[in-house]
C-alpha atoms as a PDB file:
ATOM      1  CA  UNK A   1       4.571  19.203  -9.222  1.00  0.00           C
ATOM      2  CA  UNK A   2       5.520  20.652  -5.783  1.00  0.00           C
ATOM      3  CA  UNK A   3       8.555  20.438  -3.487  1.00  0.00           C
ATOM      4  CA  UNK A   4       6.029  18.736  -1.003  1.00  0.00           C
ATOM      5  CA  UNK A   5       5.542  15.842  -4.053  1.00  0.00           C
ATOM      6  CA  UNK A   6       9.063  15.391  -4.444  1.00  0.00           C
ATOM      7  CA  UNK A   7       9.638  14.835  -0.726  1.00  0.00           C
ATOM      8  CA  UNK A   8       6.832  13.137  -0.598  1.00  0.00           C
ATOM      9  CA  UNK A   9       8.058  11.007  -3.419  1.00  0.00           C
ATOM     10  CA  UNK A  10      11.609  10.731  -2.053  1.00  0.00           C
ATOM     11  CA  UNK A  11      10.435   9.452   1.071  1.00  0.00           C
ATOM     12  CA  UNK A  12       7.702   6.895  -0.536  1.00  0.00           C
ATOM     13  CA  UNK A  13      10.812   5.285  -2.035  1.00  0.00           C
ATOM     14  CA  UNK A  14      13.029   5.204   0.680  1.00  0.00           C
ATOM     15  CA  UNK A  15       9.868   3.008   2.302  1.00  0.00           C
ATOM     16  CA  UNK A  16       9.752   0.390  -0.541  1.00  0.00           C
ATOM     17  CA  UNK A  17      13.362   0.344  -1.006  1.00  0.00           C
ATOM     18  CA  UNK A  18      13.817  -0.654   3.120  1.00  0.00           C
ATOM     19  CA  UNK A  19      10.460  -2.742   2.945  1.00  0.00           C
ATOM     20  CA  UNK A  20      11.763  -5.189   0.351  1.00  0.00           C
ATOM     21  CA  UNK A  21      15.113  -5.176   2.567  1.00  0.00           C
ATOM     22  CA  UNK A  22      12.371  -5.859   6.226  1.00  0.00           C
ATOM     23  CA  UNK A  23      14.525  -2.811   7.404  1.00  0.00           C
ATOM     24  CA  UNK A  24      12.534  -2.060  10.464  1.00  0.00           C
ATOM     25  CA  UNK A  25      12.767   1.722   9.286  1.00  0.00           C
ATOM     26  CA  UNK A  26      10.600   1.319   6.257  1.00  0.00           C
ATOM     27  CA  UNK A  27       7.562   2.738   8.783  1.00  0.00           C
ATOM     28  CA  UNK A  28       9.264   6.104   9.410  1.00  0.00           C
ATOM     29  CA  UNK A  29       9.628   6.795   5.960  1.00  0.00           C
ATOM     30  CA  UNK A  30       5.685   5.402   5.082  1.00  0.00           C
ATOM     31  CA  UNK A  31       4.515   7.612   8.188  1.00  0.00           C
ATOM     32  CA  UNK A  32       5.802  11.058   6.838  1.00  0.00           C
ATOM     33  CA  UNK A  33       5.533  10.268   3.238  1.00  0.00           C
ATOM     34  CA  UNK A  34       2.153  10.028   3.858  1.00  0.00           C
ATOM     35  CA  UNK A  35       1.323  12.427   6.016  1.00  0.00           C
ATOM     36  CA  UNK A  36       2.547  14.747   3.136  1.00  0.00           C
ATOM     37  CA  UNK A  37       0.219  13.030   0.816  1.00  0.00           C
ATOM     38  CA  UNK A  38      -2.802  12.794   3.167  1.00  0.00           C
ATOM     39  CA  UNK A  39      -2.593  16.659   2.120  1.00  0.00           C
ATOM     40  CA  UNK A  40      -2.089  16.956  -1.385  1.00  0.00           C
ATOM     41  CA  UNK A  41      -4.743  14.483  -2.473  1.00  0.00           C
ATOM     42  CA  UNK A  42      -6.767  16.572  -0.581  1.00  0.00           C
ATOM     43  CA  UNK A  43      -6.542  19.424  -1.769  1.00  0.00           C
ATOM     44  CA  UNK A  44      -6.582  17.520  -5.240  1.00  0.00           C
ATOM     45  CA  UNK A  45     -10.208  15.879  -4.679  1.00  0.00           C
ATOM     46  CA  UNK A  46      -8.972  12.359  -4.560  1.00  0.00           C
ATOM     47  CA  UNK A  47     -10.958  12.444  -1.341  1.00  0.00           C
ATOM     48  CA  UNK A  48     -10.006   8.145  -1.290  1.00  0.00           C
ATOM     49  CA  UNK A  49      -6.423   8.590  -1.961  1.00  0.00           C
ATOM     50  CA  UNK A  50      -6.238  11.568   1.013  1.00  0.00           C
ATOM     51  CA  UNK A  51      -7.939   8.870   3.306  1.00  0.00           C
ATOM     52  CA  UNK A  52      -6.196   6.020   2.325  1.00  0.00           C
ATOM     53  CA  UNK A  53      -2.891   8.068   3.538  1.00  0.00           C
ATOM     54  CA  UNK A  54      -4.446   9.172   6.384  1.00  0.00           C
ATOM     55  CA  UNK A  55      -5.061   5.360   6.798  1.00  0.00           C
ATOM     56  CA  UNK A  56      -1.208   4.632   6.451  1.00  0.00           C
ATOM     57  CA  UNK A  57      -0.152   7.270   9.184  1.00  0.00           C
ATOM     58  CA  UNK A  58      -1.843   4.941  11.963  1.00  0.00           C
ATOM     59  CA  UNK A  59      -0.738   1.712   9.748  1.00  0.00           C
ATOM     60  CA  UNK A  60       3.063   2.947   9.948  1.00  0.00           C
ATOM     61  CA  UNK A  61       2.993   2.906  13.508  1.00  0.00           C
ATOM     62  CA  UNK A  62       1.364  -0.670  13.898  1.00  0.00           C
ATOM     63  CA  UNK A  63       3.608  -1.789  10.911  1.00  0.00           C
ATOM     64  CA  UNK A  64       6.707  -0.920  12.905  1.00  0.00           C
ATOM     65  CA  UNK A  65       5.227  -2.437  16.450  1.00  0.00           C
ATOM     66  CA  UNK A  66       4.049  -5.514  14.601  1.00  0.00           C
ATOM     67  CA  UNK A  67       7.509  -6.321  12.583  1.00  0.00           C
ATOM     68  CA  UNK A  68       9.205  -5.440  15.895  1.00  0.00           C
ATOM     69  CA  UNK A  69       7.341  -7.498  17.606  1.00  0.00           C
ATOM     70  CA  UNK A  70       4.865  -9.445  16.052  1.00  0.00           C
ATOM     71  CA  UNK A  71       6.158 -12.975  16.629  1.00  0.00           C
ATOM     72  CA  UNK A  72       3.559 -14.004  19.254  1.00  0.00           C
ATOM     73  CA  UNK A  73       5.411 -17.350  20.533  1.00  0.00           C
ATOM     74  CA  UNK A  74       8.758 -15.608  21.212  1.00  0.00           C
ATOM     75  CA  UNK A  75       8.486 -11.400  21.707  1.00  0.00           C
ATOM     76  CA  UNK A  76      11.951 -10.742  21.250  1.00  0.00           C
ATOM     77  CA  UNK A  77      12.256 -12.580  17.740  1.00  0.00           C
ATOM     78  CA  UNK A  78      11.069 -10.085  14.381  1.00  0.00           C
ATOM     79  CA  UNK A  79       7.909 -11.664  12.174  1.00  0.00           C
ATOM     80  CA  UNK A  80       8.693 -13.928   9.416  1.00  0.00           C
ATOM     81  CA  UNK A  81       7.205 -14.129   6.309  1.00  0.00           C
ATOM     82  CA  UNK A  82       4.062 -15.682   5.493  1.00  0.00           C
ATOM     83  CA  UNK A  83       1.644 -17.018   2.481  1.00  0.00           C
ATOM     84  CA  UNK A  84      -2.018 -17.138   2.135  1.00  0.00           C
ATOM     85  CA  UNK A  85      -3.675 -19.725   0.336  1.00  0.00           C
ATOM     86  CA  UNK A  86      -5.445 -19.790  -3.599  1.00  0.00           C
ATOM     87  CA  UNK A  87      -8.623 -20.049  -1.875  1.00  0.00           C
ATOM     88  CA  UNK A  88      -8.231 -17.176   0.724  1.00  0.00           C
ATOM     89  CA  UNK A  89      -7.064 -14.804  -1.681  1.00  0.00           C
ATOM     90  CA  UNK A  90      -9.914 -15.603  -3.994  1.00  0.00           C
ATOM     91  CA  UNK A  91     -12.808 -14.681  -0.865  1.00  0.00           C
ATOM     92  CA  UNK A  92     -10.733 -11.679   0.103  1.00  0.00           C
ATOM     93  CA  UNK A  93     -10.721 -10.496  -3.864  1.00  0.00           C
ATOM     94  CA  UNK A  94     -14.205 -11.113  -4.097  1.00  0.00           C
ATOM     95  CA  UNK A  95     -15.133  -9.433  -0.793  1.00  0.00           C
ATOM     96  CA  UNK A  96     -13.017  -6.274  -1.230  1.00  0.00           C
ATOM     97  CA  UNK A  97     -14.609  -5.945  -4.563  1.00  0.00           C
ATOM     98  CA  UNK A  98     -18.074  -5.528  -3.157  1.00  0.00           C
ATOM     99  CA  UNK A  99     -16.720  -3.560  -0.355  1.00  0.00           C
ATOM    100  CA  UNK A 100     -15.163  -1.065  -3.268  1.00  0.00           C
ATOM    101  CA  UNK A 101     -18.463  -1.266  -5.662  1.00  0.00           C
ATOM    102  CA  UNK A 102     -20.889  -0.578  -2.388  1.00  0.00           C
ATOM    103  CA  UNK A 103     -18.405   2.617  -1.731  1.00  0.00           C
ATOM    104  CA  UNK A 104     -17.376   3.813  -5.198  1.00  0.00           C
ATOM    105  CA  UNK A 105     -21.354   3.929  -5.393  1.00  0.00           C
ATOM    106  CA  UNK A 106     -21.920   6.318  -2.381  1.00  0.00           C
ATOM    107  CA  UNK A 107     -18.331   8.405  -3.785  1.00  0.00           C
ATOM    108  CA  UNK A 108     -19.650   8.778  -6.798  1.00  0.00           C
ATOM    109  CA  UNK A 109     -23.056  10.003  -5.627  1.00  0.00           C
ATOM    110  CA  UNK A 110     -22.706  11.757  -2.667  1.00  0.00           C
ATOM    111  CA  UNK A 111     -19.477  13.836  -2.780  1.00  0.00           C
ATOM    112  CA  UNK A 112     -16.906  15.643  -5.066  1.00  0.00           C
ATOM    113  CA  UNK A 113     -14.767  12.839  -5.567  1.00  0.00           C
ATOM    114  CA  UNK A 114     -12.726  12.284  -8.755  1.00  0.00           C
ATOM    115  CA  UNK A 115     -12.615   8.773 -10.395  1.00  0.00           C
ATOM    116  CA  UNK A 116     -14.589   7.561  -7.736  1.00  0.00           C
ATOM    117  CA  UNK A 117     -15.110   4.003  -8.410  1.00  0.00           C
ATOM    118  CA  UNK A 118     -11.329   3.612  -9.529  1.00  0.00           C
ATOM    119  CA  UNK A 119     -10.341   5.678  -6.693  1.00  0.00           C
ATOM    120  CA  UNK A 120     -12.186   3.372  -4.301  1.00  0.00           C
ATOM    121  CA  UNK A 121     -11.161   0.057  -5.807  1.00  0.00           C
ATOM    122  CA  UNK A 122      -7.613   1.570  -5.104  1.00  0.00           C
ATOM    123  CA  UNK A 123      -8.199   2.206  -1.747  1.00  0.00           C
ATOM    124  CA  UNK A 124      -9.924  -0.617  -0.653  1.00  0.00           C
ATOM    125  CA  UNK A 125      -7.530  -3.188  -1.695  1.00  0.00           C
ATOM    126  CA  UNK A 126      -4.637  -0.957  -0.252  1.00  0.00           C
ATOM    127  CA  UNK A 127      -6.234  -0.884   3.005  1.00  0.00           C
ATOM    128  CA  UNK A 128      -6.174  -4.532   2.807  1.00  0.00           C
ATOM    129  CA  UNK A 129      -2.862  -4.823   1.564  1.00  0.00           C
ATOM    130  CA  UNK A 130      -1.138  -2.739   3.816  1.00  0.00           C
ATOM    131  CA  UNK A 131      -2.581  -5.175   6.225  1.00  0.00           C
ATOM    132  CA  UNK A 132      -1.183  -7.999   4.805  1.00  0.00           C
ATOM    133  CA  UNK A 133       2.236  -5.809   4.647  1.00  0.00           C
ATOM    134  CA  UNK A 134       2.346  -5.418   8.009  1.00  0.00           C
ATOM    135  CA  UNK A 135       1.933  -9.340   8.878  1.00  0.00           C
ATOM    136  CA  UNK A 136       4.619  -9.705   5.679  1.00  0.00           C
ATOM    137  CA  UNK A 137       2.244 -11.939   4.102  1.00  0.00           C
ATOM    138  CA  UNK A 138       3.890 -13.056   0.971  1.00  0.00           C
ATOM    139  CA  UNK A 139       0.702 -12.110  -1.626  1.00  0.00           C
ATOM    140  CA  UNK A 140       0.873  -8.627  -0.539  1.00  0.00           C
ATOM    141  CA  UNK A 141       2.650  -7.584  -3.360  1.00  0.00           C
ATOM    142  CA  UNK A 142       0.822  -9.043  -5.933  1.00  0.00           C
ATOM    143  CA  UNK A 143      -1.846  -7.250  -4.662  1.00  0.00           C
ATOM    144  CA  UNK A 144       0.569  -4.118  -5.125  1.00  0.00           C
ATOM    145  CA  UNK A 145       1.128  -4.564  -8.383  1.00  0.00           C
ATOM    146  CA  UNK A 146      -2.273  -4.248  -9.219  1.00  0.00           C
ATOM    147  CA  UNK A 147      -3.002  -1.262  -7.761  1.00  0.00           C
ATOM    148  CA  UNK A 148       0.405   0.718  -8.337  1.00  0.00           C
ATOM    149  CA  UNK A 149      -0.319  -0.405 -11.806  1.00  0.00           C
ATOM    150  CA  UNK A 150      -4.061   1.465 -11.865  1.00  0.00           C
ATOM    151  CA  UNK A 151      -2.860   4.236  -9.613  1.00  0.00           C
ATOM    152  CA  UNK A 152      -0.759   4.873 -12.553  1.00  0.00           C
ATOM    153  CA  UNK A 153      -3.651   6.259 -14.586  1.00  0.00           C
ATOM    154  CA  UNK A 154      -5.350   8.281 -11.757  1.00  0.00           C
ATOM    155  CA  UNK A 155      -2.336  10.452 -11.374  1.00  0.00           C
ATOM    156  CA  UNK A 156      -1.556  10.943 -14.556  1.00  0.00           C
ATOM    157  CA  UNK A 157      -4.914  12.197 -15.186  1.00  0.00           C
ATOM    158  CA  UNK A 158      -4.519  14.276 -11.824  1.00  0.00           C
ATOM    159  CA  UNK A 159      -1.917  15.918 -12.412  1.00  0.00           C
ATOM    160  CA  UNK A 160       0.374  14.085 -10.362  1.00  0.00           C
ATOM    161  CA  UNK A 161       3.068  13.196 -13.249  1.00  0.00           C
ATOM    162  CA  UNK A 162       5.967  12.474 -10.815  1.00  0.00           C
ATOM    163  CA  UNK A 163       3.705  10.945  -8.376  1.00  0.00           C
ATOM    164  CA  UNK A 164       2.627   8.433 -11.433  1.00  0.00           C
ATOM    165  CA  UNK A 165       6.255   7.650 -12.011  1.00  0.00           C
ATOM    166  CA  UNK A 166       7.122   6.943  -8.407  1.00  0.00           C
ATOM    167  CA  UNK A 167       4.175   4.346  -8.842  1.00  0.00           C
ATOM    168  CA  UNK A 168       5.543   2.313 -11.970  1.00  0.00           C
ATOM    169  CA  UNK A 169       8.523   2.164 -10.206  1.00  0.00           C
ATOM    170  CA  UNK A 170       6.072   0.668  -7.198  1.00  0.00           C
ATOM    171  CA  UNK A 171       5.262  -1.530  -9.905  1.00  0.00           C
ATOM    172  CA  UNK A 172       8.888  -3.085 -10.665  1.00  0.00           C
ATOM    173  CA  UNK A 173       9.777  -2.953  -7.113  1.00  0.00           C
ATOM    174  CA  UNK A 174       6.922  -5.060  -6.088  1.00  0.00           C
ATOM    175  CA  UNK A 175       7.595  -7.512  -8.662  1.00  0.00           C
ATOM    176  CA  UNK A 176      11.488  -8.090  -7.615  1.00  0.00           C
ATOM    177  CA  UNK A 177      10.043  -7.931  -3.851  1.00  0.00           C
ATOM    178  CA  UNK A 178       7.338 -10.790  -4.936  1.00  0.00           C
ATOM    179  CA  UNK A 179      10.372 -12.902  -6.110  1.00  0.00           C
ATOM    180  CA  UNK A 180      12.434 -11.962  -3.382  1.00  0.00           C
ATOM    181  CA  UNK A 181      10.224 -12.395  -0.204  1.00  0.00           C
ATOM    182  CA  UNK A 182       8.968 -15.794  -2.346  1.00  0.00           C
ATOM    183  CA  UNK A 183      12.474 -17.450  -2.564  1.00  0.00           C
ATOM    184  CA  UNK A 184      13.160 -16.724   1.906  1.00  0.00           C
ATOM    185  CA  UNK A 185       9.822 -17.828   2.521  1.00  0.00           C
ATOM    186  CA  UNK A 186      10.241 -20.916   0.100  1.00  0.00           C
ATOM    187  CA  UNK A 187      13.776 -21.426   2.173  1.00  0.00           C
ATOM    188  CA  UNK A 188      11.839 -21.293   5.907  1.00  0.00           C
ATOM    189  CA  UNK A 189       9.856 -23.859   4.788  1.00  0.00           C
ATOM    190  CA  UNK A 190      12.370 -26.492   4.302  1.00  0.00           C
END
């Protein structure tokens, strides 16, 4: 554990804390959180977990533009929250696990990656997720869950023991933010 993990950590909560809230400055916090851990995976050889951050750097800037301003019909009104269907998230779970299979392969194979298929199931449905995040699509974080709750086990082996507590409490928190973001988009629709 470093003082660059702890900050890094600090920061990572302060994100989920003001993401469950839609506190526009959730995306500051993501951006240098993981820009710190863009670095340390890295150096780690979770080569997927390094790019995946790198990934969240750009997404923290479109997060913030597209909760800002993402309501196409009126551009001065913030994004509200939205739900996929059963049947969508079904083809998107089935076509991110190929996606992740297909690249865990080449990880595995071609470079020095640790836990390479886990690693790349991680980051594959994060991408995604993050995506959903940034529309506030009501799934996204049951697709959290899931892979806070297997990133758990890659740090831990790692090395990253305080980095595998800040994700069970990812975990929780994206339980109560399920049930949360469920019950105001439950009361839009009425």
């Amino acid at each position: 554990m470093t003082s660059w993990e702890v900050l890094a950590v600090f920061l990572s909560i302060a994100y989920l804390i003001l993401a469950v809230k839609q506190n526009l400055w959730c995306w500051g916090a993501a951006f240098f959180s993981t820009l710190i851990y863009s670095i340390l995976f890295f150096d780690a050889s979770l080569l997927m977990d390094s790019f995946l951050n790198i990934f969240y750097l750009i997404m923290a800037v479109y997060g913030w533009y597209s909760w800002k301003y993402g309501n196409y019909q009126e551009i001065e009104k913030e994004l509200e929250i939205s739900s996929y269907s059963f049947s969508k998230n079904i083809k998107i779970i089935f076509s991110l696990t190929i996606i992740s299979l297909c690249l865990g392969y080449y990880m595995a194979n071609y470079t020095r990656a640790d836990f390479a298929y886990l690693d790349t199931f991680t980051t594959v449905f994060a991408v995604f997720a993050t995506y959903m995040l940034t529309k506030k699509v009501l799934e996204n974080w049951l697709y959290w869950v899931v892979i806070d709750a297997v990133s758990i086990y890659i740090y831990i082996n790692k090395g990253f023991y305080l980095t595998a507590v800040l994700f069970f409490i990812y975990t929780i928190i994206a339980l109560i933010a399920y049930r949360q973001w469920k019950k105001e988009y439950l009361s839009f629709e009425y």
